[in-house]
N, C-alpha and C. Protein backbone atom coordinates (compact mmCIF):
# COMPACT_ATOMS: atom_id res chain seq x y z
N UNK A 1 12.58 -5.30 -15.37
CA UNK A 1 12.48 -5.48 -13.92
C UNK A 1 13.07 -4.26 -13.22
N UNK A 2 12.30 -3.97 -11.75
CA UNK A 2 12.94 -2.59 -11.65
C UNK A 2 13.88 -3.25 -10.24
N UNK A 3 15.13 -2.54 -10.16
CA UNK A 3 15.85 -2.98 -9.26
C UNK A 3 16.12 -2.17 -8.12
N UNK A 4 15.34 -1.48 -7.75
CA UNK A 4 15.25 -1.02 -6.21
C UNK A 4 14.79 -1.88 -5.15
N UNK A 5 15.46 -1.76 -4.47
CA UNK A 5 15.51 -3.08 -3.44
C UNK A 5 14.60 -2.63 -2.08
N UNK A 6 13.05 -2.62 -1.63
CA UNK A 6 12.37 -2.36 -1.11
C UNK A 6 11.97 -2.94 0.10
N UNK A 7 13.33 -4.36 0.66
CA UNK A 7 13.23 -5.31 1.34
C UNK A 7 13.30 -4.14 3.10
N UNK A 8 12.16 -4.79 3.75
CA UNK A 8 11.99 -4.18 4.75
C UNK A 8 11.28 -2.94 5.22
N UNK A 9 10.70 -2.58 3.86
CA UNK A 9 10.12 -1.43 4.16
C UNK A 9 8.36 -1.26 3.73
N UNK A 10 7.55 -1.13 4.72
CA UNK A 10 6.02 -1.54 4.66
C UNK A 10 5.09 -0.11 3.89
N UNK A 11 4.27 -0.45 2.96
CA UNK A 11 3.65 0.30 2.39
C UNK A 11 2.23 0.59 2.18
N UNK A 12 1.81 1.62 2.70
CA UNK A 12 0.18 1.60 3.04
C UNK A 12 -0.16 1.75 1.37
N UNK A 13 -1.33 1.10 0.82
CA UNK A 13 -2.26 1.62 0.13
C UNK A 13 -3.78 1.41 0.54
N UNK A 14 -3.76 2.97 0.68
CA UNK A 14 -5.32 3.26 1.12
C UNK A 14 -6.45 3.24 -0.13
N UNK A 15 -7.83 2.80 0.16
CA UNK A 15 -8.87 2.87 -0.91
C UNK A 15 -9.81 2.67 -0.36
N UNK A 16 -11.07 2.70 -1.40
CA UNK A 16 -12.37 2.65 -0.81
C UNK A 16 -12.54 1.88 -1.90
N UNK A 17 -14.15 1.24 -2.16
CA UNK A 17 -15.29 0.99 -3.04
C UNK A 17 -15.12 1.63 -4.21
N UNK A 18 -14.41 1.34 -5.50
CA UNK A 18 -14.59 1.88 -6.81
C UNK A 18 -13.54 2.24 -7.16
N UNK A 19 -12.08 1.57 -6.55
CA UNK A 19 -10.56 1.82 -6.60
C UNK A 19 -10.57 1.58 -8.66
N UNK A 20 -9.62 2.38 -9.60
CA UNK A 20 -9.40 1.87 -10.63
C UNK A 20 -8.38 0.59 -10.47
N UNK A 21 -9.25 -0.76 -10.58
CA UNK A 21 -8.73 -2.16 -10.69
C UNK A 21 -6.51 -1.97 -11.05
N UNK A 22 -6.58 -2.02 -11.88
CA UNK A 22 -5.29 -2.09 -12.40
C UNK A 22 -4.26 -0.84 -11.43
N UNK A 23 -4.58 0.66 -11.14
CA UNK A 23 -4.66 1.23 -10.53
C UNK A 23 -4.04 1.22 -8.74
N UNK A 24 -4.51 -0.09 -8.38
CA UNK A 24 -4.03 -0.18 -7.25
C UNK A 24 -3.25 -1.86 -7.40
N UNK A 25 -3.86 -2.71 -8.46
CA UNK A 25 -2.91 -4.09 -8.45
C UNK A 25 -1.68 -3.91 -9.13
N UNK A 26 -1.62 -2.84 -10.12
CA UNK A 26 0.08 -3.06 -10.83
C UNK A 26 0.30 -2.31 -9.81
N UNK A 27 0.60 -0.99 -9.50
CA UNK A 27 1.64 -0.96 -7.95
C UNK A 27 2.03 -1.55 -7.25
N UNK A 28 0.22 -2.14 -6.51
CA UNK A 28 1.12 -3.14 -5.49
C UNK A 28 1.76 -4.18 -5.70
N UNK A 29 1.85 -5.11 -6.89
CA UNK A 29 2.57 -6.05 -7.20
C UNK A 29 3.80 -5.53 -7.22
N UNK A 30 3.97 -4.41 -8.23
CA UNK A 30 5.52 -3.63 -8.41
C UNK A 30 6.39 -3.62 -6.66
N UNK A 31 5.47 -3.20 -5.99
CA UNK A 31 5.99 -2.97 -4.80
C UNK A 31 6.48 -3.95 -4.12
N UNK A 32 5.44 -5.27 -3.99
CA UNK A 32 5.87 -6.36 -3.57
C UNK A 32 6.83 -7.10 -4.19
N UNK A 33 7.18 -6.89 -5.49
CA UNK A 33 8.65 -7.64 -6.46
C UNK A 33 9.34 -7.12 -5.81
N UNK A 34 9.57 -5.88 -5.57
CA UNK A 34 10.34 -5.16 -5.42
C UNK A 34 10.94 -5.63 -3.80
N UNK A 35 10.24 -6.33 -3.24
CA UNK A 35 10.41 -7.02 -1.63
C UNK A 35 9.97 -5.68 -0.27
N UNK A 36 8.92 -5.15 -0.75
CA UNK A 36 7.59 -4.21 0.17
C UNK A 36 6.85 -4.96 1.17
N UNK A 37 6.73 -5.12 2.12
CA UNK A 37 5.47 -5.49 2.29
C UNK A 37 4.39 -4.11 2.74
N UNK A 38 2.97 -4.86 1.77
CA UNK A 38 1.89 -3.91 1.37
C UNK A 38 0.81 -4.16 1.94
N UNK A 39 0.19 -3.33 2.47
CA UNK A 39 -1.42 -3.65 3.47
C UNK A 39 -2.24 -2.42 2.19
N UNK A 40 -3.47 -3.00 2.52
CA UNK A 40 -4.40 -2.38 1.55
C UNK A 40 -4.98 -1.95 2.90
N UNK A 41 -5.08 -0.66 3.42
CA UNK A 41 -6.22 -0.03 4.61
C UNK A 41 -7.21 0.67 4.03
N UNK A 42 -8.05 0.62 5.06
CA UNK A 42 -9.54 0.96 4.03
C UNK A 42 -10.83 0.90 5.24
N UNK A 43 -11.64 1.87 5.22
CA UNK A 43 -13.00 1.99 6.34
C UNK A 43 -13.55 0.42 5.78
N UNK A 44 -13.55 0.29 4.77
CA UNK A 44 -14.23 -1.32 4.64
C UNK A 44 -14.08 -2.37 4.75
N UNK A 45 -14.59 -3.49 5.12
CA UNK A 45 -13.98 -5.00 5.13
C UNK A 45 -13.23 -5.51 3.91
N UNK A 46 -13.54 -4.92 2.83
CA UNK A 46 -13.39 -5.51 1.42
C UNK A 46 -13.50 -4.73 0.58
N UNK A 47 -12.97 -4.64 -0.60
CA UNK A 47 -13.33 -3.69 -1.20
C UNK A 47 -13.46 -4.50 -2.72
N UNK A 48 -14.31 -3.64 -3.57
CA UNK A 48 -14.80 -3.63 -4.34
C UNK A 48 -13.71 -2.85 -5.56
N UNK A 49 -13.46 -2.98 -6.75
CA UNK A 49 -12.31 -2.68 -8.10
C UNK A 49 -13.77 -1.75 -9.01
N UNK A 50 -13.64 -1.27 -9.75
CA UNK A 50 -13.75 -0.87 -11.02
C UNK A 50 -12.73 -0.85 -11.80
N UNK A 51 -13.13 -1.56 -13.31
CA UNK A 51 -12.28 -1.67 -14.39
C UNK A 51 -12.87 -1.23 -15.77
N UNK A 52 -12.18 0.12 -15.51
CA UNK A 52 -12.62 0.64 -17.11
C UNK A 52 -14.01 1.58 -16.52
N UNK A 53 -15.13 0.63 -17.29
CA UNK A 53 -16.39 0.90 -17.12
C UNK A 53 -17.23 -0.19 -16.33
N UNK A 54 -17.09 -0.73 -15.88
CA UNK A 54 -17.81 -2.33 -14.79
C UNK A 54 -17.40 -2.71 -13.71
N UNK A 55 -17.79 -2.79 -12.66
CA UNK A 55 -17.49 -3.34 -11.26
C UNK A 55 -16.62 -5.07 -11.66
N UNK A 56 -15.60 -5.10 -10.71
CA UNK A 56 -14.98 -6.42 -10.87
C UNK A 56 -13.68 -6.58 -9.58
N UNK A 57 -13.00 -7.26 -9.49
CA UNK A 57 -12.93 -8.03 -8.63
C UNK A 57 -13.04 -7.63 -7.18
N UNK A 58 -12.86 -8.56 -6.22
CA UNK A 58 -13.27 -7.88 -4.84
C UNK A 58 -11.56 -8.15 -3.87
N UNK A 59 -10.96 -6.99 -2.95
CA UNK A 59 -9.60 -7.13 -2.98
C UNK A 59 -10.08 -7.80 -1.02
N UNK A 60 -9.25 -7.88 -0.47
CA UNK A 60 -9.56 -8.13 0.72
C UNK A 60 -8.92 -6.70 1.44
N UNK A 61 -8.72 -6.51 2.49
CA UNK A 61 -8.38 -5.52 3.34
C UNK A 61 -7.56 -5.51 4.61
N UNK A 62 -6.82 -5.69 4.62
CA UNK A 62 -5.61 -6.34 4.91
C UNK A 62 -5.49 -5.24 6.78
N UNK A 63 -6.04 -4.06 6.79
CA UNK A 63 -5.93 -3.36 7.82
C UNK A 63 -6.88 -2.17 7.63
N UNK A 64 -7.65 -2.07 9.07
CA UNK A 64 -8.76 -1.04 8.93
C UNK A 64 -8.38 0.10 9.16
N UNK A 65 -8.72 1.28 8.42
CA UNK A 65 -8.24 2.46 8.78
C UNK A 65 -8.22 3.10 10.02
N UNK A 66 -9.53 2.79 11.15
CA UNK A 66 -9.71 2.72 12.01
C UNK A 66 -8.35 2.55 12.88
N UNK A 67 -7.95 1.08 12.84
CA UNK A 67 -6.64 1.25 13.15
C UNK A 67 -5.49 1.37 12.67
N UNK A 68 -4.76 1.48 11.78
CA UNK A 68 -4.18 1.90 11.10
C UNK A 68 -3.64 2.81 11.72
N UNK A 69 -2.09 3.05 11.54
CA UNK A 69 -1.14 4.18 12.23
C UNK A 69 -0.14 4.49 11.26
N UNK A 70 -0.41 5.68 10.77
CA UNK A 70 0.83 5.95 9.82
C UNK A 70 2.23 5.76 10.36
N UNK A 71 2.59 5.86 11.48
CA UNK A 71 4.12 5.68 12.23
C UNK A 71 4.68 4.38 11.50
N UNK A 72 3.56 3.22 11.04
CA UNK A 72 3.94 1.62 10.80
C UNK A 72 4.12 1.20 9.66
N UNK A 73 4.59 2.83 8.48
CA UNK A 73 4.54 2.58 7.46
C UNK A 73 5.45 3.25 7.02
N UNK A 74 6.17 3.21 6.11
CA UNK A 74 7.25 4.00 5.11
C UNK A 74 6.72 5.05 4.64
N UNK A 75 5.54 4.75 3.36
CA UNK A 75 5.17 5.35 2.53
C UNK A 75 3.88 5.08 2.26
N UNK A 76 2.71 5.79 1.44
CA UNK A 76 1.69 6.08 1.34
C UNK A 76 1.43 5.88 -0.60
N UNK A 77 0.73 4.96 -1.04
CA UNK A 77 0.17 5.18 -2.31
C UNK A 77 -1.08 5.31 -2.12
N UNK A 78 -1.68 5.85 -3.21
CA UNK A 78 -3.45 6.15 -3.69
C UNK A 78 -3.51 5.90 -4.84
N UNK A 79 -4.69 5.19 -5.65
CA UNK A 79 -5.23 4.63 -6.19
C UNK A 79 -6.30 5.44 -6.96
N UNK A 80 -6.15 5.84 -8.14
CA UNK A 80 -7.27 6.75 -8.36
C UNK A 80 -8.75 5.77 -9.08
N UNK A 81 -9.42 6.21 -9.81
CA UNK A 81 -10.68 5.85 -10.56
C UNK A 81 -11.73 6.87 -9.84
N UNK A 82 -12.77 6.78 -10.18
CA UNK A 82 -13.75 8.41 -10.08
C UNK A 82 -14.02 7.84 -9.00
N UNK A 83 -14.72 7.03 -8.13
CA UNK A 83 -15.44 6.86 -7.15
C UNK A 83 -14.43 6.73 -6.14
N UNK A 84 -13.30 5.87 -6.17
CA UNK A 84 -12.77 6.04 -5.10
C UNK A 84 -11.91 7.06 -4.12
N UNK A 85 -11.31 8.17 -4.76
CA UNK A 85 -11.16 9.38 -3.72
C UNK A 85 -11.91 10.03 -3.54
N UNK A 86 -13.00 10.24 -4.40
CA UNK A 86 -14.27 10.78 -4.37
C UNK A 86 -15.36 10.81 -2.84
N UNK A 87 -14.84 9.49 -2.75
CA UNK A 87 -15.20 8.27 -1.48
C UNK A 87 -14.51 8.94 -0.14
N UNK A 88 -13.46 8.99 -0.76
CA UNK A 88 -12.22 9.32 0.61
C UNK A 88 -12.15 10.72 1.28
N UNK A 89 -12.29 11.67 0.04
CA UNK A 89 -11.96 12.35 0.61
C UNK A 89 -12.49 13.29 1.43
N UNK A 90 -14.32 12.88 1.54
CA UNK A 90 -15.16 13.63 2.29
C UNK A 90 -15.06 12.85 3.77
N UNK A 91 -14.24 11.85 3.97
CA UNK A 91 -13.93 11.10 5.26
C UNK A 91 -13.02 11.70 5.95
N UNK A 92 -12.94 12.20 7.22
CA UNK A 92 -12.17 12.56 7.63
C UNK A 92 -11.17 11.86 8.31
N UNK A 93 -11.09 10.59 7.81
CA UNK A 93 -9.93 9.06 8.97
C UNK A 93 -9.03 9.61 7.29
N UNK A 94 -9.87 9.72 6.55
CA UNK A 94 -8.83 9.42 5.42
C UNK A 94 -7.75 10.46 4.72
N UNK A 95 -8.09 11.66 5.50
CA UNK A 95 -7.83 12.71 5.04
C UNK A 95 -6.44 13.18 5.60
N UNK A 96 -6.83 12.26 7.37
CA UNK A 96 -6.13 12.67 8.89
C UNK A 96 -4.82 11.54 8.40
N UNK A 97 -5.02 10.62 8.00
CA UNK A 97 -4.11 9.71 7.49
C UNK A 97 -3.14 10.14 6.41
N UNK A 98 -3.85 10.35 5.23
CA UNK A 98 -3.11 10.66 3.98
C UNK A 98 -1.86 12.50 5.05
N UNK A 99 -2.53 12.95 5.60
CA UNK A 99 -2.02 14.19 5.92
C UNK A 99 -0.76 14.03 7.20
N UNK A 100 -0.84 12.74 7.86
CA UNK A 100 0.15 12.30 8.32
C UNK A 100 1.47 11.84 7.93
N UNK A 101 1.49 11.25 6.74
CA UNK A 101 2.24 11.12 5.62
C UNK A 101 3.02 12.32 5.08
N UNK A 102 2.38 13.13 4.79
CA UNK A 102 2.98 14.79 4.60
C UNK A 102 3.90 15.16 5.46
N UNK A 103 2.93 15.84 6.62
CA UNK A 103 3.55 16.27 8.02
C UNK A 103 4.72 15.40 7.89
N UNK A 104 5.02 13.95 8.13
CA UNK A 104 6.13 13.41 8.34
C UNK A 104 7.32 13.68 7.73
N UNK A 105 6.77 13.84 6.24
CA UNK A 105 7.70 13.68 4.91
C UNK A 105 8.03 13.10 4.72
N UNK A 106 6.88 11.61 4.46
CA UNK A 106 7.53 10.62 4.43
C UNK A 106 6.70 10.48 2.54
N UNK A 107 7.54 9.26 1.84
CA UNK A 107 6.79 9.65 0.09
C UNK A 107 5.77 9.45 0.16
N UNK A 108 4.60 9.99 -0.94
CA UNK A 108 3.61 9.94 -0.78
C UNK A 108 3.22 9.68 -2.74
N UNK A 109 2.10 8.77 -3.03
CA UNK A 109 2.48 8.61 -4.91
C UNK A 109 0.86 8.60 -4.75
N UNK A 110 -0.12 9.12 -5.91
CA UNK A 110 -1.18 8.96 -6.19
C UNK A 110 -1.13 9.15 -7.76
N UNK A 111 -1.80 8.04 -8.35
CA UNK A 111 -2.35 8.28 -9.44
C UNK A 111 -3.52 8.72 -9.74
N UNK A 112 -4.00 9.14 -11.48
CA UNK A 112 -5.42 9.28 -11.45
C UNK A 112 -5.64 10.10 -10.94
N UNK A 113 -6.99 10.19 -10.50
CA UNK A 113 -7.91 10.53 -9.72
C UNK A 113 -7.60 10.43 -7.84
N UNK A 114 -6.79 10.26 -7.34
CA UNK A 114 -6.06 9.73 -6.31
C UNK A 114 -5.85 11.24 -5.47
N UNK A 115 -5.32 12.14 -6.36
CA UNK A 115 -4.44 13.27 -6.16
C UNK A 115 -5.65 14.45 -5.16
N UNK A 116 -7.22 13.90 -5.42
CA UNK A 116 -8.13 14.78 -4.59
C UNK A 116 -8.42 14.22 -3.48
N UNK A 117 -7.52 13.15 -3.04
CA UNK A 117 -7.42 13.11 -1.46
C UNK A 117 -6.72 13.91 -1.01
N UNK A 118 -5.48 14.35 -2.12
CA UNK A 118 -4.27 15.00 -0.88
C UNK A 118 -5.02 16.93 -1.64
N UNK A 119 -5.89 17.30 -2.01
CA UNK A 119 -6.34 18.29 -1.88
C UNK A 119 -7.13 18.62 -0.96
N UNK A 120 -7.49 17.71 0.05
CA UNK A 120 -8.38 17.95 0.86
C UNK A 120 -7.44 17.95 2.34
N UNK A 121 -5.96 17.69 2.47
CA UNK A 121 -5.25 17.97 3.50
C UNK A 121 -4.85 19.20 3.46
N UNK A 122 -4.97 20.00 2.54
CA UNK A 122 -3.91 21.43 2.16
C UNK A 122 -2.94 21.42 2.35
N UNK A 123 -2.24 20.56 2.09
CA UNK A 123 -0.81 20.43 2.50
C UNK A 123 0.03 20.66 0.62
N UNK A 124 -0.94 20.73 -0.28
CA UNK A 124 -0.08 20.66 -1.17
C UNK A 124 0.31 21.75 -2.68
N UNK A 125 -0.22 23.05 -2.01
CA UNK A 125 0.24 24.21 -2.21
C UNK A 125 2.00 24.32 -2.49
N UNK A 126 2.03 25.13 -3.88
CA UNK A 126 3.25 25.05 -4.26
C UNK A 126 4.07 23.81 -4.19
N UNK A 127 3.18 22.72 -4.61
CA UNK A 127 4.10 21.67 -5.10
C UNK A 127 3.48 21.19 -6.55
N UNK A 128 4.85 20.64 -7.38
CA UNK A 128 4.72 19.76 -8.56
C UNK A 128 4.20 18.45 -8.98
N UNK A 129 2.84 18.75 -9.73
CA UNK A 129 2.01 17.33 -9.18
C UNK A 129 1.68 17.09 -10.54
N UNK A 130 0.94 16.03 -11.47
CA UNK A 130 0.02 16.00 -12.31
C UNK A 130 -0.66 14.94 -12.09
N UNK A 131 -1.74 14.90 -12.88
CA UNK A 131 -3.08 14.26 -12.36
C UNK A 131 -4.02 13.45 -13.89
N UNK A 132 -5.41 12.83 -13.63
CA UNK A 132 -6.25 12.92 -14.41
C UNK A 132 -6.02 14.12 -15.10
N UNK A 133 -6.57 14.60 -16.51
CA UNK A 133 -7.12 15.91 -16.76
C UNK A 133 -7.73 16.40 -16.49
N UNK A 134 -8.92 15.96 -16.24
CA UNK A 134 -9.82 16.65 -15.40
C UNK A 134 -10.21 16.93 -14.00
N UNK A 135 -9.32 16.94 -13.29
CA UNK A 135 -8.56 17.01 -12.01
C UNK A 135 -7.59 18.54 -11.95
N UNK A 136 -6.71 18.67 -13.40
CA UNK A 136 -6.14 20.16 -13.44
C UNK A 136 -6.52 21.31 -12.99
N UNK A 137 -7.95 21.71 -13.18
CA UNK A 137 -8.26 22.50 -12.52
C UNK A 137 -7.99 23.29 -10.80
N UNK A 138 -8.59 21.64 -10.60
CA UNK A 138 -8.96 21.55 -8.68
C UNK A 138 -7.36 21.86 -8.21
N UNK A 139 -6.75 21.09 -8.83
CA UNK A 139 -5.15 21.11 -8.32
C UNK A 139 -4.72 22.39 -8.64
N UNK A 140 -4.91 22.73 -9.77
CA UNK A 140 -4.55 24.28 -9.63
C UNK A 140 -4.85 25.33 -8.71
N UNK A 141 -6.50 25.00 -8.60
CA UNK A 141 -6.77 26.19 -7.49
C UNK A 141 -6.63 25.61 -6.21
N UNK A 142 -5.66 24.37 -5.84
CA UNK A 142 -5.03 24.11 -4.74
C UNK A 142 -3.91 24.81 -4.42
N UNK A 143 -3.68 25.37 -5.34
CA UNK A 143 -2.27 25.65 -5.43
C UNK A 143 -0.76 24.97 -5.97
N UNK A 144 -1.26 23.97 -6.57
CA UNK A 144 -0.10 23.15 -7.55
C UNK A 144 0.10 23.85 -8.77
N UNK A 145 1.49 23.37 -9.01
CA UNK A 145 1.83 23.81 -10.29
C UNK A 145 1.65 22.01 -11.18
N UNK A 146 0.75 22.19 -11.78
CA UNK A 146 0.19 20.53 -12.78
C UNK A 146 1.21 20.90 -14.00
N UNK A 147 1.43 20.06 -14.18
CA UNK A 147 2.20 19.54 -15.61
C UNK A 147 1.43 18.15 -16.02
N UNK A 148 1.88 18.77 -17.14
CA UNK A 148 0.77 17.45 -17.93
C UNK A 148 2.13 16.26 -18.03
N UNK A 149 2.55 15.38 -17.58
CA UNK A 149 3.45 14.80 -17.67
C UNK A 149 3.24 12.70 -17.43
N UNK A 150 3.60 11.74 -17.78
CA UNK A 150 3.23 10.84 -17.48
C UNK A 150 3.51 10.42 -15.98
N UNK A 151 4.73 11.25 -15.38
CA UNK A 151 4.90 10.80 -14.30
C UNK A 151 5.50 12.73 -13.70
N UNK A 152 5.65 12.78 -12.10
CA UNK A 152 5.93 14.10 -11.80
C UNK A 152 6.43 13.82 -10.11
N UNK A 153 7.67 13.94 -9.89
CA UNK A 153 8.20 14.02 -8.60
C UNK A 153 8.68 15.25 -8.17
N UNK A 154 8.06 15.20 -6.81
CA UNK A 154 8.46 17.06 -5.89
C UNK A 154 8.53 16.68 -4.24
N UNK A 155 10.39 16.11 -4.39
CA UNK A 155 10.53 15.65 -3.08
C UNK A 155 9.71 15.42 -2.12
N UNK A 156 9.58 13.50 -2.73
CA UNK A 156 8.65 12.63 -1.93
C UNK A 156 7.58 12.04 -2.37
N UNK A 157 6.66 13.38 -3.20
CA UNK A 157 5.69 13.53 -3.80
C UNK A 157 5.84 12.99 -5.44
N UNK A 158 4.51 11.86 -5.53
CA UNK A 158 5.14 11.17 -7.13
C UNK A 158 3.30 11.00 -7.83
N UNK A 159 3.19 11.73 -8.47
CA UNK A 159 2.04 11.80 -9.19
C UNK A 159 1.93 11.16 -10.40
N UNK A 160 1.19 10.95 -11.06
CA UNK A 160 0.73 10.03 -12.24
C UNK A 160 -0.49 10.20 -12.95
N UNK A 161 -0.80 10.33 -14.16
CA UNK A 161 -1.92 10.72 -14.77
C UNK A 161 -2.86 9.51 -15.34
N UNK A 162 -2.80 9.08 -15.27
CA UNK A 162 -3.79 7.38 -15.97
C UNK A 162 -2.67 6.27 -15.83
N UNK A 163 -3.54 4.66 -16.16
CA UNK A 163 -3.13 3.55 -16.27
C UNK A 163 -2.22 3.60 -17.65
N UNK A 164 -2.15 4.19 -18.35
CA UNK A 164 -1.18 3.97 -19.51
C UNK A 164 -0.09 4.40 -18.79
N UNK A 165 0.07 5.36 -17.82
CA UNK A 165 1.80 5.81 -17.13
C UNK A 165 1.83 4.62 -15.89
N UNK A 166 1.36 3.44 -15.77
CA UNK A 166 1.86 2.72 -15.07
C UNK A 166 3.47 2.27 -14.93
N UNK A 167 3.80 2.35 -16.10
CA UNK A 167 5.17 1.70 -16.39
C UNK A 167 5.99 2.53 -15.49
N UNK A 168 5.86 3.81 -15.74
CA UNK A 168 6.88 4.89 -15.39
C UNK A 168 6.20 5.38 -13.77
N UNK A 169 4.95 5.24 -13.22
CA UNK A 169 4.31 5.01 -11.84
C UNK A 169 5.54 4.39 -11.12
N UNK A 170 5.47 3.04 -11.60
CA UNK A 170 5.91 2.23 -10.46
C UNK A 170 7.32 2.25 -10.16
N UNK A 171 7.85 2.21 -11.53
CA UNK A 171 9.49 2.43 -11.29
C UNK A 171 9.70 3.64 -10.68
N UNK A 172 8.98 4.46 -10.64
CA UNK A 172 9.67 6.33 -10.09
C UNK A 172 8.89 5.83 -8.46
N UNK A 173 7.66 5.03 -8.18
CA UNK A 173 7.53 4.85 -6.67
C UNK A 173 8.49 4.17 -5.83
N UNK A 174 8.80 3.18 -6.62
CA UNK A 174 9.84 2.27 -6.41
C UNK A 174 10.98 3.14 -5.78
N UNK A 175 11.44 3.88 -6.58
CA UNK A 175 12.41 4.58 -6.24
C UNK A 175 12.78 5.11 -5.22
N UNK A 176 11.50 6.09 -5.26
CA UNK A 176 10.87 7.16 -4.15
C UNK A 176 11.21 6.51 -2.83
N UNK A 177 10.36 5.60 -2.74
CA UNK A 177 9.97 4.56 -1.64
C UNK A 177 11.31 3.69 -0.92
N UNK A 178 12.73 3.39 -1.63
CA UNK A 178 13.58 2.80 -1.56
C UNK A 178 14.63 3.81 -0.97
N UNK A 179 14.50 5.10 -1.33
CA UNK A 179 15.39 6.18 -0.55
C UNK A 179 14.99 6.40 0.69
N UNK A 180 15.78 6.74 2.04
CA UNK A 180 15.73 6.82 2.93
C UNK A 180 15.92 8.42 3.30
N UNK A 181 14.43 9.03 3.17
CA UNK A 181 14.49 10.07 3.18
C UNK A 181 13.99 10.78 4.63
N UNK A 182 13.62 10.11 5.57
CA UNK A 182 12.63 10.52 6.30
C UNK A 182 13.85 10.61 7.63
């Protein structure tokens, strides 16, 4: 059990259509043990999971990005799997959002595939990130320094490479998220 005490403090996770299932539910559960409260925002009414290789469950959407105000939130997670930042990050609500989070300095955690939303703010030049593998590239010629690592923090900033680093995801967001850094 992780014992950072998260009581009082609200946590956006943003997604689209094709979120990796596990991806965005073990966080947010972690978050909510942890005593978070978590809104899923999103351009859609509902959203749609991928797991693995197959479409599956459908999440609800708790707040539209539309309205949505980063000021009403602590902190920022992303959710990787191929389709869903894929999704995001040619949107510009989603881009203007995730990049508000930055600007603030307030934490910001993406797993996966997650990490090519926040390449599309430029905000993340010369910072310590890792990702999918096949994501290394892009982040590089973002200007990150990638480490292949299961988990990777660079004040604020908490990256993650697949669902097998969940374990070590949530406890290092947890963390992140529980300091009063802003």
């Amino acid at each position: 059990m992780i014992k950072s005490d998260l009581t009082g403090k609200t946590i956006a996770i943003v997604a689209e259509n094709g979120f990796e299932e596990v991806e965005l539910t073990s966080p947010k559960k972690a978050l909510e043990d942890a005593g978070a409260i978590v809104h899923v925002i999103s351009m859609q009414q509902k959203l749609r999971a991928w797991d693995t290789d197959h479409w599956s469950i459908e999440l609800p959407v708790d707040v539209s990005l539309t309205k949505a105000n980063s000021d009403d939130y602590d902190a920022l997670m992303i959710p990787g799997g191929v389709l869903n930042p894929d999704k995001m990050r040619v949107q510009k609500e989603y881009i203007t959002f995730a990049s508000a989070f930055l600007e603030a300095g307030k934490p910001v955690a993406a797993i996966c595939h997650g990490p090519q939303l926040l390449i599309e703010t430029g905000m993340v030049k010369g910072r310590d990130m890792t990702s999918y593998p096949s994501l290394k590239t892009d982040l590089i010629n973002a200007g990150v320094n990638w480490m292949d690592k299961e988990v990777v923090t660079d004040n604020g900033l908490i990256t993650s490479r697949s669902p097998k680093d969940l374990p070590a995801f949530n406890k290092e967001i947890i963390k992140e998220f529980a300091a009063d850094k802003v």
